[in-house]
PDB file of N, CA and C in Angstrom:
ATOM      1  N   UNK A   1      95.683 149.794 167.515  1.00  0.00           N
ATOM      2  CA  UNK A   1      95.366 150.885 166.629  1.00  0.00           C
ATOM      3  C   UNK A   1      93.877 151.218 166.753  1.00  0.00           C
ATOM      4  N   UNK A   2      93.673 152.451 166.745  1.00  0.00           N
ATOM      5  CA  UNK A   2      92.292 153.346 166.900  1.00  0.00           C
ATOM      6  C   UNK A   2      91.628 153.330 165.281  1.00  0.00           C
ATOM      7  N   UNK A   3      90.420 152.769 164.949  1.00  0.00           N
ATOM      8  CA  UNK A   3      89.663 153.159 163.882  1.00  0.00           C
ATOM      9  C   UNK A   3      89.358 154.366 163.565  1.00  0.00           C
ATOM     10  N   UNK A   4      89.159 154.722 162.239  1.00  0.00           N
ATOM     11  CA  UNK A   4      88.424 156.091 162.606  1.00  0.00           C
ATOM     12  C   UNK A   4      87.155 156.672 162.558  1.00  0.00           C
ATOM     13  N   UNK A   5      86.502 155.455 163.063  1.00  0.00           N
ATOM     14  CA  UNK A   5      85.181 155.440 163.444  1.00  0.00           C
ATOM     15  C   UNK A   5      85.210 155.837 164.647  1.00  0.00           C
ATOM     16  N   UNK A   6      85.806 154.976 165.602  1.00  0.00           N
ATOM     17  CA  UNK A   6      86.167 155.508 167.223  1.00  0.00           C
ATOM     18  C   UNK A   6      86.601 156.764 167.105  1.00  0.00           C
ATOM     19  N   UNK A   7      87.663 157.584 166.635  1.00  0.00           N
ATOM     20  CA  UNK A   7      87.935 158.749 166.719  1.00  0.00           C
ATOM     21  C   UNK A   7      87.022 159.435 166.467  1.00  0.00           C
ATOM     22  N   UNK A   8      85.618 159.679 165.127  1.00  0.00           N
ATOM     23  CA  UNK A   8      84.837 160.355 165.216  1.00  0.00           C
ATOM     24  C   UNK A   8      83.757 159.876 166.488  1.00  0.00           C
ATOM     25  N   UNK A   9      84.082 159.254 166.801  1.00  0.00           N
ATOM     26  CA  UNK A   9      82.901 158.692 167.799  1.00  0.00           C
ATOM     27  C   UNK A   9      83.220 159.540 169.196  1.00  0.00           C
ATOM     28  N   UNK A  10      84.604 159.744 169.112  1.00  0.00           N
ATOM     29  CA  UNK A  10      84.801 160.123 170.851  1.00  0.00           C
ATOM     30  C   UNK A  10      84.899 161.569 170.646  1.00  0.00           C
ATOM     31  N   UNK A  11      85.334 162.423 169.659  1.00  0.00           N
ATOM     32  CA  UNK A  11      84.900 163.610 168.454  1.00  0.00           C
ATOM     33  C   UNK A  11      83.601 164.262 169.349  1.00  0.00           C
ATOM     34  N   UNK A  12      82.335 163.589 168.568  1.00  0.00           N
ATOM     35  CA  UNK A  12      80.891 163.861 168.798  1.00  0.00           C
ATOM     36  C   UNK A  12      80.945 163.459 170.608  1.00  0.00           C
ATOM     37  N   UNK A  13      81.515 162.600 171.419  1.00  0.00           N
ATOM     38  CA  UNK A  13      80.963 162.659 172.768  1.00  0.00           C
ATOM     39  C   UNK A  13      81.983 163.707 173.556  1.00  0.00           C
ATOM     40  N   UNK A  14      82.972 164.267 172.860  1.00  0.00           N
ATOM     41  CA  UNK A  14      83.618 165.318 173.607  1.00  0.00           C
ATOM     42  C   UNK A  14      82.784 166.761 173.667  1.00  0.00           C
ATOM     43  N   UNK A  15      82.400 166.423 172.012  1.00  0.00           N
ATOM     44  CA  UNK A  15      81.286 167.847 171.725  1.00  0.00           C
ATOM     45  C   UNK A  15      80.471 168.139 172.374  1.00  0.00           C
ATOM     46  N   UNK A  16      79.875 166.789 172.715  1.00  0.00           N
ATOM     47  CA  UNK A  16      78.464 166.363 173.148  1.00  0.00           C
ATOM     48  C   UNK A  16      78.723 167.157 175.112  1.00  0.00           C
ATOM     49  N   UNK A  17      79.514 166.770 175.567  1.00  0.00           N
ATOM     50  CA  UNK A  17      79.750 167.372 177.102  1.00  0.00           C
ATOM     51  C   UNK A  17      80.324 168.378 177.023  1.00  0.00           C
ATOM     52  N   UNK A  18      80.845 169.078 175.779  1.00  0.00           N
ATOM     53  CA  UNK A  18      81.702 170.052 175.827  1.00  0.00           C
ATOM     54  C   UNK A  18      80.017 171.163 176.041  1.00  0.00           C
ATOM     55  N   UNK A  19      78.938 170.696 175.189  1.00  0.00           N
ATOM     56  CA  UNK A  19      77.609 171.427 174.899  1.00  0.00           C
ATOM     57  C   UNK A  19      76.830 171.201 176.318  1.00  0.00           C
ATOM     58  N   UNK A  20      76.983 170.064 177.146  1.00  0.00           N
ATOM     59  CA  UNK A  20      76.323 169.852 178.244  1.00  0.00           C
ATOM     60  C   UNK A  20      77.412 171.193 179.194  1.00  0.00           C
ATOM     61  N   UNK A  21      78.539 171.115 179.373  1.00  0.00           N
ATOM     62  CA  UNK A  21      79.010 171.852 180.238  1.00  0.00           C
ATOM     63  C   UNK A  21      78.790 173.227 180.394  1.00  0.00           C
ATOM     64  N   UNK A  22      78.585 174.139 178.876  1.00  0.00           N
ATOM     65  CA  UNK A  22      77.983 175.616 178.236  1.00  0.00           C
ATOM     66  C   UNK A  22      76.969 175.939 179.189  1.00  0.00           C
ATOM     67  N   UNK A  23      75.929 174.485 178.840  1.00  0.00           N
ATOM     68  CA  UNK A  23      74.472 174.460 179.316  1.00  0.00           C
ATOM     69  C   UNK A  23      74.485 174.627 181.004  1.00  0.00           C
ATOM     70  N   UNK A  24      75.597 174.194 181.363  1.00  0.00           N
ATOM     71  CA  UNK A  24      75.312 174.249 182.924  1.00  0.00           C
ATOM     72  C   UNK A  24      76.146 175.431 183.357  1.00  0.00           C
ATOM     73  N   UNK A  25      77.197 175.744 182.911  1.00  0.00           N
ATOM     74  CA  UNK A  25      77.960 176.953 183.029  1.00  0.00           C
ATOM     75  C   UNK A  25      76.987 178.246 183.265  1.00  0.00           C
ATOM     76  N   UNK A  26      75.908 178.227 182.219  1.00  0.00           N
ATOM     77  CA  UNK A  26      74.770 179.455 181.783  1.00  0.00           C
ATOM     78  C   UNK A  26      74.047 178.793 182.988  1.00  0.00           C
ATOM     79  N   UNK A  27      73.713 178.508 183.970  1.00  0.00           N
ATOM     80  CA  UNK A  27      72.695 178.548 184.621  1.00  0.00           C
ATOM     81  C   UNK A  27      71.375 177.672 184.391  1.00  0.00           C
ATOM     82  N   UNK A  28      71.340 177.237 183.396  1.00  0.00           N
ATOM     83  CA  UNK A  28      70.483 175.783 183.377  1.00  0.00           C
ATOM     84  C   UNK A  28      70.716 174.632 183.256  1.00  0.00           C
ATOM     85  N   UNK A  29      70.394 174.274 184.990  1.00  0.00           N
ATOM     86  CA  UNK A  29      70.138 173.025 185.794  1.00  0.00           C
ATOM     87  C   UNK A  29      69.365 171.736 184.727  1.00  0.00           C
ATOM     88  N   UNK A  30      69.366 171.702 183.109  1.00  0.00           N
ATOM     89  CA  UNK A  30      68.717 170.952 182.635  1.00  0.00           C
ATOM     90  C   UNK A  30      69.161 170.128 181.871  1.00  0.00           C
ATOM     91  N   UNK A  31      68.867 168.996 181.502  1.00  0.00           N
ATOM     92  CA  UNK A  31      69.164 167.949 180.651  1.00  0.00           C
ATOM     93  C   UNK A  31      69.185 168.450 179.262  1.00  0.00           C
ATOM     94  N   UNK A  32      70.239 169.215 178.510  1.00  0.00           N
ATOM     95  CA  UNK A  32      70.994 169.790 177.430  1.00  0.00           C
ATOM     96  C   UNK A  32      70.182 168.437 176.242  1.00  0.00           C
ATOM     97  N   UNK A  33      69.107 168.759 175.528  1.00  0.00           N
ATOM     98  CA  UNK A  33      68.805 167.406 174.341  1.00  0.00           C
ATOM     99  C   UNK A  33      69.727 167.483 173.380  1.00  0.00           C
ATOM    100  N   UNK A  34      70.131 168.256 173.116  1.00  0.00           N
ATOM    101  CA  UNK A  34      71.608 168.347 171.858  1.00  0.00           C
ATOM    102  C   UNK A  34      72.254 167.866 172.868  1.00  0.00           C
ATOM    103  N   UNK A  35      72.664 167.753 173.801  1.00  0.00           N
ATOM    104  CA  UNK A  35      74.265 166.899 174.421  1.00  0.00           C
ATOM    105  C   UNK A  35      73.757 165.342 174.192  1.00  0.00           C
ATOM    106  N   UNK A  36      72.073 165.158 174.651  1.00  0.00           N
ATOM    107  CA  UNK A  36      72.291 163.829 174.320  1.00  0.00           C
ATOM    108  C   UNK A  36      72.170 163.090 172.952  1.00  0.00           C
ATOM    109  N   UNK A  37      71.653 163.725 172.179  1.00  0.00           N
ATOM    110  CA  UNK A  37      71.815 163.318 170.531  1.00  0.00           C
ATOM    111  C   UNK A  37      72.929 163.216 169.999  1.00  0.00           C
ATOM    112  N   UNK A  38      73.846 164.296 170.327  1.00  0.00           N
ATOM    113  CA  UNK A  38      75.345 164.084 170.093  1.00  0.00           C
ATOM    114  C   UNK A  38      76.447 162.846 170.859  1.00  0.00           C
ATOM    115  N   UNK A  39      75.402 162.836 171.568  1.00  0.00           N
ATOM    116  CA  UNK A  39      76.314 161.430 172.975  1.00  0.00           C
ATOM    117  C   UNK A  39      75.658 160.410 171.856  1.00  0.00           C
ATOM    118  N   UNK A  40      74.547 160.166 171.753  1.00  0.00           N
ATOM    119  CA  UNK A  40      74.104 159.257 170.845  1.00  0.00           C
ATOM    120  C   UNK A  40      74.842 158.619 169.393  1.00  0.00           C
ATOM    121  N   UNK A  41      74.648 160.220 168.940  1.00  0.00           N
ATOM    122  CA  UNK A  41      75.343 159.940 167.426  1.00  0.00           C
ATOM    123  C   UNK A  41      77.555 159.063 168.291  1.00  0.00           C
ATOM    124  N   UNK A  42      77.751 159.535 168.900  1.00  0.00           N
ATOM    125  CA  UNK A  42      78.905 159.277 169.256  1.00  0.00           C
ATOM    126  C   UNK A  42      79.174 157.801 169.936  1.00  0.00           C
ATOM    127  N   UNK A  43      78.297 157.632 170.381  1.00  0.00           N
ATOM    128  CA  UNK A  43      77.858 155.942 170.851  1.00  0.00           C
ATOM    129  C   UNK A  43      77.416 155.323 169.620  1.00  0.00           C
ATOM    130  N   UNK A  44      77.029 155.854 168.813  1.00  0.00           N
ATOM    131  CA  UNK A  44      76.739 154.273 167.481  1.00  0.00           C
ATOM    132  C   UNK A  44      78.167 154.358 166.651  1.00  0.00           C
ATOM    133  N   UNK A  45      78.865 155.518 166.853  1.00  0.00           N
ATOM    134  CA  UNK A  45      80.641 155.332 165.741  1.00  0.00           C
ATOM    135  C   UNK A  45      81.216 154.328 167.076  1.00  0.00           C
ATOM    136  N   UNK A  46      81.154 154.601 168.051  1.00  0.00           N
ATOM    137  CA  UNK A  46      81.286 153.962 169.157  1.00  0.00           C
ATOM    138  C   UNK A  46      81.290 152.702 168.551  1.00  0.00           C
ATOM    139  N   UNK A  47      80.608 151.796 168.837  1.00  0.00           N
ATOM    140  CA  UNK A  47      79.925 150.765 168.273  1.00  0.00           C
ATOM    141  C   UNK A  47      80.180 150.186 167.217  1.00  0.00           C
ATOM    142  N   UNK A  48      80.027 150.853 166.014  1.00  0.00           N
ATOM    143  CA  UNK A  48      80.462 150.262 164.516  1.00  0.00           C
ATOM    144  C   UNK A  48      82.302 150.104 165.386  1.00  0.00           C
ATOM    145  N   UNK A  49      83.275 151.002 165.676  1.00  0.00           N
ATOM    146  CA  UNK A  49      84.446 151.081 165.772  1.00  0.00           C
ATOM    147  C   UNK A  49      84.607 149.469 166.378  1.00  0.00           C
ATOM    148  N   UNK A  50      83.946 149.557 167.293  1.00  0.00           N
ATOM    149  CA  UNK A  50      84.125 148.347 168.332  1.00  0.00           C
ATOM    150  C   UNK A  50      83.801 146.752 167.700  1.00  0.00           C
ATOM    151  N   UNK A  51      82.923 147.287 166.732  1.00  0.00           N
ATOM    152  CA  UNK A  51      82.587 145.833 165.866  1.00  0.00           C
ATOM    153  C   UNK A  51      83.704 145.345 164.931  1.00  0.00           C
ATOM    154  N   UNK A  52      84.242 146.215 164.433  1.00  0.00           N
ATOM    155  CA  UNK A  52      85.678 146.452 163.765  1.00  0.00           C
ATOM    156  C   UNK A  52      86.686 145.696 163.822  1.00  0.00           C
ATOM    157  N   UNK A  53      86.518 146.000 165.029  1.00  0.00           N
ATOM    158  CA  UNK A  53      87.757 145.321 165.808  1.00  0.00           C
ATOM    159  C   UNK A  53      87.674 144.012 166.676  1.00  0.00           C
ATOM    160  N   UNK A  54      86.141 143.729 166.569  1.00  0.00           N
ATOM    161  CA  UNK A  54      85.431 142.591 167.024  1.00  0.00           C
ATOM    162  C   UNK A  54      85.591 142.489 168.623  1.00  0.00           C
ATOM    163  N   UNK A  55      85.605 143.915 169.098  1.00  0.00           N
ATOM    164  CA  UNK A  55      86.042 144.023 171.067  1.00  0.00           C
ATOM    165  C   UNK A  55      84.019 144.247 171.063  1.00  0.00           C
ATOM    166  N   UNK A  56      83.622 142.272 171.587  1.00  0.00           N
ATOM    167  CA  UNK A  56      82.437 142.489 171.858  1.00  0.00           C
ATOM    168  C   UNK A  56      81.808 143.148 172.812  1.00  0.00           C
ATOM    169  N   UNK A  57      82.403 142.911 174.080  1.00  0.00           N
ATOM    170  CA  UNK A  57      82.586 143.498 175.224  1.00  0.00           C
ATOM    171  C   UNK A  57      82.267 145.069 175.329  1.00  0.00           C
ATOM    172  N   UNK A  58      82.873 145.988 174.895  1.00  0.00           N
ATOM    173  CA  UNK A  58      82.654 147.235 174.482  1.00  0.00           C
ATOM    174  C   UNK A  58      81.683 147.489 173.517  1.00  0.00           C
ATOM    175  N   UNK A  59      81.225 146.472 172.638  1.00  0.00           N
ATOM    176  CA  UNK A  59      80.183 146.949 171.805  1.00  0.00           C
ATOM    177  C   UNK A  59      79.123 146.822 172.517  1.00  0.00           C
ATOM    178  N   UNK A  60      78.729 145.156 173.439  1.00  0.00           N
ATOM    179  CA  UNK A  60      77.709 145.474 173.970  1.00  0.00           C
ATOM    180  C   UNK A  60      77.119 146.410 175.268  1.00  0.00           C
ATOM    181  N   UNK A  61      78.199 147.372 175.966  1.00  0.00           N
ATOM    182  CA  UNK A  61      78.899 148.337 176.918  1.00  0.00           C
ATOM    183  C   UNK A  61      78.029 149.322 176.141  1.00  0.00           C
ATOM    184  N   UNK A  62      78.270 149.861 174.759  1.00  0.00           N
ATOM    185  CA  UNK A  62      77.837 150.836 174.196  1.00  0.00           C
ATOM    186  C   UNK A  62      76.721 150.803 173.401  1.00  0.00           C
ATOM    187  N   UNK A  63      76.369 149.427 173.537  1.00  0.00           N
ATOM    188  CA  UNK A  63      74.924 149.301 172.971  1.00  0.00           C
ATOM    189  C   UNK A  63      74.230 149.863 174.136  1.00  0.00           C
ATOM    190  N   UNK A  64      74.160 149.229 175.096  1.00  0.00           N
ATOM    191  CA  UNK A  64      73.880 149.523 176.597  1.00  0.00           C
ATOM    192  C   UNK A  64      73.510 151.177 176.850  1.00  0.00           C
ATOM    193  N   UNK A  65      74.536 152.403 176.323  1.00  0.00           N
ATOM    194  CA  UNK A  65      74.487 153.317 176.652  1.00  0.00           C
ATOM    195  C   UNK A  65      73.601 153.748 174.878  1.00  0.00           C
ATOM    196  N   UNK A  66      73.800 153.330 174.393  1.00  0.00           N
ATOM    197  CA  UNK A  66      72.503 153.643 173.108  1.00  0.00           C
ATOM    198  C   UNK A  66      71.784 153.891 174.006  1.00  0.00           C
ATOM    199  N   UNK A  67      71.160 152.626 174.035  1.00  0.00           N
ATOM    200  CA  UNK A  67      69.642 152.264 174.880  1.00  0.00           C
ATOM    201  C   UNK A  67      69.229 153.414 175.439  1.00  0.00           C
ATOM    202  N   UNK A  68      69.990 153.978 176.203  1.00  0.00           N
ATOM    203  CA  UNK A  68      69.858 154.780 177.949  1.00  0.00           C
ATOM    204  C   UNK A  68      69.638 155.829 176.993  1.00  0.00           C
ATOM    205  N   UNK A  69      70.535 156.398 175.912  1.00  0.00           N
ATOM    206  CA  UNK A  69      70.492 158.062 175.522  1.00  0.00           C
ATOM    207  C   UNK A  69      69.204 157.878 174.580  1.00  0.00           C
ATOM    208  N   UNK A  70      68.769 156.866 174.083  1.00  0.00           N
ATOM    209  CA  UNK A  70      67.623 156.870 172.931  1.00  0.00           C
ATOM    210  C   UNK A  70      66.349 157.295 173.997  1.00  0.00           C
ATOM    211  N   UNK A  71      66.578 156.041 175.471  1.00  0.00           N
ATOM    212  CA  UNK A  71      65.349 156.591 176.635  1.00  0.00           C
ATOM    213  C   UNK A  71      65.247 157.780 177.051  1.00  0.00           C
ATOM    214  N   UNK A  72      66.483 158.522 177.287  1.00  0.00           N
ATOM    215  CA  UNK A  72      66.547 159.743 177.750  1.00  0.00           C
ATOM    216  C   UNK A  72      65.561 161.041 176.587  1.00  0.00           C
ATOM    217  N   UNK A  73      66.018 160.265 175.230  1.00  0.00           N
ATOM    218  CA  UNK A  73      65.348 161.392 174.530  1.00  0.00           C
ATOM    219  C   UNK A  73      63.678 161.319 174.556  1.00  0.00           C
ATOM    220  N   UNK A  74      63.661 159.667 174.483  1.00  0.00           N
ATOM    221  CA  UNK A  74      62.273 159.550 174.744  1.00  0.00           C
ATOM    222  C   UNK A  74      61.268 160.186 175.616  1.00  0.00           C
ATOM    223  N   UNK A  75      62.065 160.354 176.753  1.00  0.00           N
ATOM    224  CA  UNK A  75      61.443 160.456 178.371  1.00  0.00           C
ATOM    225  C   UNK A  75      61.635 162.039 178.467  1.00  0.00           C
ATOM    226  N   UNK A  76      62.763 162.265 177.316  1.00  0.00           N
ATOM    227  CA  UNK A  76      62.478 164.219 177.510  1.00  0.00           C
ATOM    228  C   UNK A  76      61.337 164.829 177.272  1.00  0.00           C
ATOM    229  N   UNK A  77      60.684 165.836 178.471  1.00  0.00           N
ATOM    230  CA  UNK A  77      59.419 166.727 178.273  1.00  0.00           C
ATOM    231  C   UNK A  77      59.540 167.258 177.364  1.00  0.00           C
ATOM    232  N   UNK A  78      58.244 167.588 176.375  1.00  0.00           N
ATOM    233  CA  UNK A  78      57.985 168.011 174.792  1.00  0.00           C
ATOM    234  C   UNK A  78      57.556 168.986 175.704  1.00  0.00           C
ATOM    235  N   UNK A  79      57.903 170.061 174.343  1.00  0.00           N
ATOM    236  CA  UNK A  79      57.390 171.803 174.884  1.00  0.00           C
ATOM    237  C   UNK A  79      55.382 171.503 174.315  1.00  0.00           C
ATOM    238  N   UNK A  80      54.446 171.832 174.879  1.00  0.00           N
ATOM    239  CA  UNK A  80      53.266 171.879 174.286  1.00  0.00           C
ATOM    240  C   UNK A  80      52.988 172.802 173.655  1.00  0.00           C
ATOM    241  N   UNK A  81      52.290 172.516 172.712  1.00  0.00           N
ATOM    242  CA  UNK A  81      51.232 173.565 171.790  1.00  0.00           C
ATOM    243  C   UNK A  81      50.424 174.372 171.961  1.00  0.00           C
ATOM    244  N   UNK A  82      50.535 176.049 171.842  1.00  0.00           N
ATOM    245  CA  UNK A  82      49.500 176.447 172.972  1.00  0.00           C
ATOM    246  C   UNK A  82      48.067 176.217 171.272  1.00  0.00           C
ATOM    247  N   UNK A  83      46.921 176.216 171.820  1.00  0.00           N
ATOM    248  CA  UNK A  83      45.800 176.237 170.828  1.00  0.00           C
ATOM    249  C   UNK A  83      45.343 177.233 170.993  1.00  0.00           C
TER     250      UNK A  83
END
């Protein structure tokens, strides 16, 4: 049986590529930051779901991909300020 933590979890990462695919459909070649915040938010229901059910394996799988989408936001270029 599926939690319904996992269901909102896979919810937000369908959204999440459904918003990356728009982004590339339109012609920009770019790393969509709403696809990865939404991959994010969808990787921690991820996670709680997986703790749930005590499948460590998959929790630490999706801790793993936390990590990567939290770096990604990190490592995304900030628009500058003009002065």
């Amino acid at each position: 049986m599926i939690s319904v933590t996992t269901i909102i979890g896979f919810i937000f990462i369908i959204i999440a590529w459904i918003v990356q695919l728009i982004s590339l459909v339109s012609k920009k070649r770019t790393l969509n930051l709403f696809f990865v915040w939404l991959f994010l938010i969808g990787v921690l229901f991820l996670i709680i779901g997986n703790i749930q059910f005590r499948s460590f394996t998959a929790t630490y799988l999706n801790i793993v991909m936390a990590v990567l989408a939290i770096a990604a936001i990190m490592l995304y270029p900030r628009k500058k300020k003009k002065t």
